[in-house]
Protein backbone atom coordinates (compact mmCIF):
# COMPACT_ATOMS: atom_id res chain seq x y z
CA UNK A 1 0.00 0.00 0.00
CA UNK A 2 1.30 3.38 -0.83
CA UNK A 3 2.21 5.93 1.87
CA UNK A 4 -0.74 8.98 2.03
CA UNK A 5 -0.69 12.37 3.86
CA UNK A 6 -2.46 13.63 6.58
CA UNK A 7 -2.50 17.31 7.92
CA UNK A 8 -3.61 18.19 11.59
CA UNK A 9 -4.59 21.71 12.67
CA UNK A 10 -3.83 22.24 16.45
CA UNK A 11 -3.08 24.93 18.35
CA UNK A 12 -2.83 27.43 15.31
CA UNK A 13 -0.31 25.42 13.73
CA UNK A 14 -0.69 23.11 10.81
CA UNK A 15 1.52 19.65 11.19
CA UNK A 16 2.16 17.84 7.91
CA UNK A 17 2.49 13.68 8.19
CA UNK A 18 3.10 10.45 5.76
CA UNK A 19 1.42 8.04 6.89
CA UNK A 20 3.07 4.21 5.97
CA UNK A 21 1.19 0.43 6.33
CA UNK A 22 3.08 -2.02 6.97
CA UNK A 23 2.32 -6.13 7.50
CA UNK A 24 3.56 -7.28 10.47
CA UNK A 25 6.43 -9.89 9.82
CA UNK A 26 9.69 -10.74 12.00
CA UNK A 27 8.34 -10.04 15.03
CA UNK A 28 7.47 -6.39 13.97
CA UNK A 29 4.97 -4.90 16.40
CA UNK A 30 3.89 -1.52 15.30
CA UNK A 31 1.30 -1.78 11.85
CA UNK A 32 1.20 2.13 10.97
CA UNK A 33 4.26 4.17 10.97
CA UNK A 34 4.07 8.05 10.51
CA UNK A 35 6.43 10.18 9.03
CA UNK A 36 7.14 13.93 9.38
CA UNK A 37 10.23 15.57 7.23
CA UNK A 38 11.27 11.92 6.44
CA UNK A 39 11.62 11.32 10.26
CA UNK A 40 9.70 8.51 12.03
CA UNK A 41 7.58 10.17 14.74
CA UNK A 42 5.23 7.58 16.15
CA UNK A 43 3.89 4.38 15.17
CA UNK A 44 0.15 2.58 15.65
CA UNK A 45 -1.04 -0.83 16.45
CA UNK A 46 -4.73 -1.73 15.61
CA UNK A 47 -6.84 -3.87 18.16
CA UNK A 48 -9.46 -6.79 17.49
CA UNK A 49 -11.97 -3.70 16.68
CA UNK A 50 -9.70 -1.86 13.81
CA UNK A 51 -9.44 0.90 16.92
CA UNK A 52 -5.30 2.36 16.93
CA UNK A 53 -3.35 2.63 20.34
CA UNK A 54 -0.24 3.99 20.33
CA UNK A 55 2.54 1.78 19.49
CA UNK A 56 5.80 4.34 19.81
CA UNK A 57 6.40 8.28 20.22
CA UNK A 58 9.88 8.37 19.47
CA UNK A 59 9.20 12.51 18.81
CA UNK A 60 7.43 13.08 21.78
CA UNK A 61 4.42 14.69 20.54
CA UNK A 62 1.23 16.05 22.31
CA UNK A 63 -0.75 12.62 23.39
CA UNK A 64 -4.01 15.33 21.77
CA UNK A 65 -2.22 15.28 18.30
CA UNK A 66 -1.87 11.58 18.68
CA UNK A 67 -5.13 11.01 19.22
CA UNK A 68 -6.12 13.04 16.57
CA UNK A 69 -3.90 11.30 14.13
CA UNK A 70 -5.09 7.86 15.14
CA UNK A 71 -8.78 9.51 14.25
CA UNK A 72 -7.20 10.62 10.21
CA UNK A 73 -6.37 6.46 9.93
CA UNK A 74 -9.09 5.34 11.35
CA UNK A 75 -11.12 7.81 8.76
CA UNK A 76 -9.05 6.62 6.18
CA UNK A 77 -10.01 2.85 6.64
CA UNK A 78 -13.72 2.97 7.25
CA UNK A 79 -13.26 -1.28 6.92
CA UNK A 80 -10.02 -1.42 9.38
CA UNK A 81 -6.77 -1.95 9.16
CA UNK A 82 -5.50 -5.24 8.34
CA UNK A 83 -3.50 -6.80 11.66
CA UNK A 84 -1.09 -9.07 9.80
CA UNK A 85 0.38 -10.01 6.27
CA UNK A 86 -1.80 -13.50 6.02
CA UNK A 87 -5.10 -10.86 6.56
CA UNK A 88 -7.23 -10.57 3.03
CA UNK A 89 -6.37 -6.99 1.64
């Protein structure tokens, strides 16, 4: 699947992301891996209900922008996210 953007108004400033999918193989935990200026900034792992958590925050940002990133996915998959590579596409 091919990386897509997401942009997240907060606080009067705009945040620009790639967002990346990626099947879980090799013991890899985190699914969706975002991206800001080429950097890896946090990371999401879907539950049984297609709901994200948050996986990692290596950037430390605001658990609100999280939250509201984990929202832009979620919108972005109204049929969930696909746990693991033997899931149907």
């Amino acid at each position: 699947m091919d990386n897509y953007p997401i942009s997240i108004s907060i606080d009067q400033q705009i945040h620009h992301f790639e967002i990346g999918e990626y099947l879980h193989q090799n013991g890899e935990t985190c699914k969706v891996k975002v991206f800001q200026e080429g950097k890896l900034v946090a990371s999401f792992e879907p539950d049984a209900y297609n709901y994200l958590h948050i996986c990692q925050n290596p950037a430390d940002l605001k658990e609100e922008l999280l939250h509201l990133l984990a929202d832009q996915i979620e919108a972005h998959h109204p049929h969930g996210i696909n746990k693991d590579k033997n899931e149907q596409l």
